[in-house]
Structures are given as C-alpha cells and as structure tokens.
Protein backbone atom coordinates (compact mmCIF):
# COMPACT_ATOMS: atom_id res chain seq x y z
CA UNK A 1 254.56 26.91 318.12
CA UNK A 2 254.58 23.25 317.63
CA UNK A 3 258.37 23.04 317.86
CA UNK A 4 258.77 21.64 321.60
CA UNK A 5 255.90 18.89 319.88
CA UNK A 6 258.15 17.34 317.05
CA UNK A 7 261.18 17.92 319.06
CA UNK A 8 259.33 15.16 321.71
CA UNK A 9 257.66 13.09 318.73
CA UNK A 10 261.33 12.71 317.17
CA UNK A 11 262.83 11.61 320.86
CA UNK A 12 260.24 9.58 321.54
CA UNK A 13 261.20 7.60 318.46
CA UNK A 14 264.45 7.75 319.05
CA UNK A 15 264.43 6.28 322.18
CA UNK A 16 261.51 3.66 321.26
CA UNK A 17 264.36 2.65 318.37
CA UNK A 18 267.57 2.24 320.67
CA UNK A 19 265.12 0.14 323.74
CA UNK A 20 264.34 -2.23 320.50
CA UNK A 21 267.83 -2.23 319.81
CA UNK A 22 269.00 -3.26 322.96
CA UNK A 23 266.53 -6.17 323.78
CA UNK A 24 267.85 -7.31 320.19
CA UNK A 25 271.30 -6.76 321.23
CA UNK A 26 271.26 -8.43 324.63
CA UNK A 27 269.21 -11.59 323.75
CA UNK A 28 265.33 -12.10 323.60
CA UNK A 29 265.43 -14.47 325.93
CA UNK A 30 265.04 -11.41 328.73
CA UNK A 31 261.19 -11.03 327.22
CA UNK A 32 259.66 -13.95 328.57
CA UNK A 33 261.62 -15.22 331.16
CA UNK A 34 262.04 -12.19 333.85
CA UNK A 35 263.42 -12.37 337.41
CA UNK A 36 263.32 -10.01 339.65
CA UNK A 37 266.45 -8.06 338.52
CA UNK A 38 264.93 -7.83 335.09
CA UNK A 39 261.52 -6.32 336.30
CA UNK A 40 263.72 -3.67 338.33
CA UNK A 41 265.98 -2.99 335.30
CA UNK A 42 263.05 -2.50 332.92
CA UNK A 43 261.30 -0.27 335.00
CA UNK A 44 264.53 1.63 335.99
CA UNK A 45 264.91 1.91 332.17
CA UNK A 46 261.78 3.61 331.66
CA UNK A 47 262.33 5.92 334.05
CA UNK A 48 265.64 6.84 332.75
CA UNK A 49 264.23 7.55 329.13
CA UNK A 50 261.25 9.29 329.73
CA UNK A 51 262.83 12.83 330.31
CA UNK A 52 265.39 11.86 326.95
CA UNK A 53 261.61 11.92 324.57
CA UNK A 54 259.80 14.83 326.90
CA UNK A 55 262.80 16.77 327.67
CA UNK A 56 262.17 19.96 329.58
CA UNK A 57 258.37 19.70 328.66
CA UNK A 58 256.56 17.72 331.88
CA UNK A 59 253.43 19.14 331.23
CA UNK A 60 250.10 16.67 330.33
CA UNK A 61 250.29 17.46 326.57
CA UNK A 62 253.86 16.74 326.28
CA UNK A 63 253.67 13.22 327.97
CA UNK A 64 250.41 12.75 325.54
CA UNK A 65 252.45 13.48 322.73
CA UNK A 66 255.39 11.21 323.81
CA UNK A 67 252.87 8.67 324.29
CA UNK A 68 251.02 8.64 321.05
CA UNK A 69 254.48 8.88 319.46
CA UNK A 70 254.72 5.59 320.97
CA UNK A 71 252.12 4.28 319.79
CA UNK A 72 251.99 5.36 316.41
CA UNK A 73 255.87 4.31 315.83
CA UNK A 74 254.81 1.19 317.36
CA UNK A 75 252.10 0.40 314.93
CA UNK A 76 253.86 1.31 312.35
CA UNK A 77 256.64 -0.74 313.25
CA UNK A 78 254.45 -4.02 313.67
CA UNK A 79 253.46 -3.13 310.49
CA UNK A 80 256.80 -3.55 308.47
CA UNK A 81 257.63 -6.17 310.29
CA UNK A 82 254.30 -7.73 309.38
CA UNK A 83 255.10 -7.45 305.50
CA UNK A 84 259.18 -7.41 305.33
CA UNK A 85 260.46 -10.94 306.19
CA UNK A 86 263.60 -10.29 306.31
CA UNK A 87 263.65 -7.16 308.70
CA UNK A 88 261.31 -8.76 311.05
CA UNK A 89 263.94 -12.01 310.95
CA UNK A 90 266.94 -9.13 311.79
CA UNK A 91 264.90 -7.60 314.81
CA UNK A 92 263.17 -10.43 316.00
CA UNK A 93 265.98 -13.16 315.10
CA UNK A 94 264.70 -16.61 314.22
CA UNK A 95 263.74 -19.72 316.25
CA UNK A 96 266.69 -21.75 317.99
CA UNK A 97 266.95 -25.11 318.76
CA UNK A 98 268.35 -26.26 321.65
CA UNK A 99 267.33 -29.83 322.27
CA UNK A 100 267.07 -32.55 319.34
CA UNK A 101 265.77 -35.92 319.92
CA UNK A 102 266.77 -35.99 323.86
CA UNK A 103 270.32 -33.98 323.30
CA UNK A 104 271.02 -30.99 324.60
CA UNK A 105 272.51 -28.57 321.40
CA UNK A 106 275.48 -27.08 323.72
CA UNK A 107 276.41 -24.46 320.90
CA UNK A 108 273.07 -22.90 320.65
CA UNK A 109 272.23 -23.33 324.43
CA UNK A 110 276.19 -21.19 324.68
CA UNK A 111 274.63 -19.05 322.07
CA UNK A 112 271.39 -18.03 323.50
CA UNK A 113 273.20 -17.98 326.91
CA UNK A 114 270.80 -20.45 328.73
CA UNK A 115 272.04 -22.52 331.53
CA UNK A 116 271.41 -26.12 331.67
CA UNK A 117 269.17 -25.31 335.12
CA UNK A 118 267.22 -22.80 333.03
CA UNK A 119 266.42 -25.49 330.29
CA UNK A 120 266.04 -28.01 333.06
CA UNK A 121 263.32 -25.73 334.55
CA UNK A 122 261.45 -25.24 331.19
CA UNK A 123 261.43 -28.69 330.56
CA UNK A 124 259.64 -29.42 334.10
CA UNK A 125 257.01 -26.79 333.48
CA UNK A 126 255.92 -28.48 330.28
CA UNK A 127 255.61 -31.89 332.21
CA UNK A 128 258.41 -33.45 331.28
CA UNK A 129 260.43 -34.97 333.69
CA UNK A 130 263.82 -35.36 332.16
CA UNK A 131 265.35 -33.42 329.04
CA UNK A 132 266.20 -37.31 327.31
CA UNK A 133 262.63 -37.55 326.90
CA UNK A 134 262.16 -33.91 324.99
CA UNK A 135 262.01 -34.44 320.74
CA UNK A 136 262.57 -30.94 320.60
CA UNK A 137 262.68 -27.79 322.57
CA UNK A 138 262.91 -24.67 320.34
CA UNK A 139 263.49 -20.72 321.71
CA UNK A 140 260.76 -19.14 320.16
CA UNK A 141 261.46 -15.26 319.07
CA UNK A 142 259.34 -14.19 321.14
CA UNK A 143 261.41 -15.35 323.57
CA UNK A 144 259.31 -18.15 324.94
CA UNK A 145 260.76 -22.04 324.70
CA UNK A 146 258.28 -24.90 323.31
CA UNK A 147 258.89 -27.96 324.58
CA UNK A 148 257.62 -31.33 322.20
CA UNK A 149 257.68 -34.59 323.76
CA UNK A 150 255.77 -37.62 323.66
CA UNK A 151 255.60 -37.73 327.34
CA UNK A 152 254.31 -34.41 327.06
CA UNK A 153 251.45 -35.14 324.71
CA UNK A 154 250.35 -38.46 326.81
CA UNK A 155 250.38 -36.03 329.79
CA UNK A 156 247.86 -33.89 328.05
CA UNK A 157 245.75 -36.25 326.63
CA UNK A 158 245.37 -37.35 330.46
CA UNK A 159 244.67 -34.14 331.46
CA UNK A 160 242.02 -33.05 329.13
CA UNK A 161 240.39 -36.62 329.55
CA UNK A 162 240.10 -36.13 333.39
CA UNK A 163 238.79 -32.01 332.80
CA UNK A 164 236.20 -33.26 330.53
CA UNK A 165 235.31 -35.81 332.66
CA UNK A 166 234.74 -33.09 335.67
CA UNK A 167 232.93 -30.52 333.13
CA UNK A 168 230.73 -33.54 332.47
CA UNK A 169 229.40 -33.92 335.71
CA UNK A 170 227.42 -30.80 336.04
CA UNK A 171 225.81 -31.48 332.84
C-alpha cells in the first residue's frame, strides 16, 4: 500500500541530490547571476525531473509527497551542512578571490570562468568606477561577488548622509 509513496520519497531525493550535484559541478556562479538562458534552463530542468521523483503517480498525493520529500531532504541537508565544515566547504566550495589591491587574479577569474566584462559589471554596480580602485572583490559561495573599496565606502557614507538628511525633514 504505501509502496508507490517511498518509491516517490526515494526519487525525489535522488533527484534533489544529482540538481545539487550539478550546480556544484558546473560552478556557483549560475546562482546569483542568471540571464535569461539560465532562467529557461532551470525551469526546463524542473520540468524534466518532476516525472523522474513522481513517476507514473500524477495524482495530488503523489506530488504532495514529492514535495515534502523535498522539503524534508532539504532541511535535513541545511542541517549537516550547518554542523559538518568540511562537507558544507565540498558542496558549497569556499570563497574566491579575484581582485587584490586593484589586480585582477587571472587564474581564479579562469577558474571561476568569469569574464573580465562580467567583473567589470559587478564592480560598477557596487559604485566603483574602475576595477584599480577595488581592495578586494571576493566570489562569495553563495555565488554572489563583494566588492571592498575605499571609493566604495566614501560613496556610502555620502549616500546615507544625504537619506538621513531627507528622512529628517519630515520629522
């Protein structure tokens, strides 16, 4: 009787295990930074693996099941990653640096397979107008890059000086 139900709670983790995989595998910069062909490919993948964890079974409780499958490996997951170091550095990697004091780190940026426009880009959406001034630029694991610069901070000093001095005015 509740055969077809661990047959989809085992898929369901199956597949939940290979998508992890494969972001891992092919680079987490493809979390934060998504175009247009990476929205398309995401949702085309989750449309290919739904019938691999419900398999034949398309009715309400099966897709309930897949879903708290989901959920519950996902938790758990979090969870070990939360207290095992050195797992949650093999999934989620570790930071990379890719500019030092103004220079861009060509190996890591070959690495992580960003483009100099990419980095360029980043760098102008944290304010900074040219990657000399950056201290640092690090690719975050969660896919993200932080950009510190002293340019940057002077920028934001400015800006919170002139929103308080608007939030002020009401007062």
């Amino acid at each position: 009787m509740f055969q077809p139900y661990l047959e989809i709670i085992g898929r369901s983790i199956i597949v939940y295990l290979f998508i992890i995989v494969g972001i891992r595998v092919f680079g987490k910069k493809e979390l934060s930074q998504l175009s247009i062909t990476d929205l398309v490919f995401i949702l085309l993948i989750s449309n290919s693996v739904q019938n691999a964890m419900v398999g034949p079974d398309n009715t309400l409780i099966g897709g309930i099941i897949a879903a708290m499958s989901l959920f519950l490996v996902n938790f758990l997951f979090k969870q070990i990653l939360f207290k095992e170091k050195k797992i949650s550095a093999f999934i989620q990697g570790s930071p990379v640096m890719l500019i030092h004091n103004g220079k861009i780190l060509e190996e890591n940026l070959k690495l992580e397979k960003i483009t100099h426009e990419e980095l360029s880009a980043v760098v102008r959406e944290h304010g900074v107008e040219k990657i000399e001034d950056v201290n640092l630029a690090i690719l975050e694991v969660d896919g993200n890059i932080s950009i510190l610069s002293d340019n940057f901070h002077k920028s934001s000093k400015r800006k919170r000086r002139i929103h308080k001095s608007f939030t002020g005015m009401g007062h």
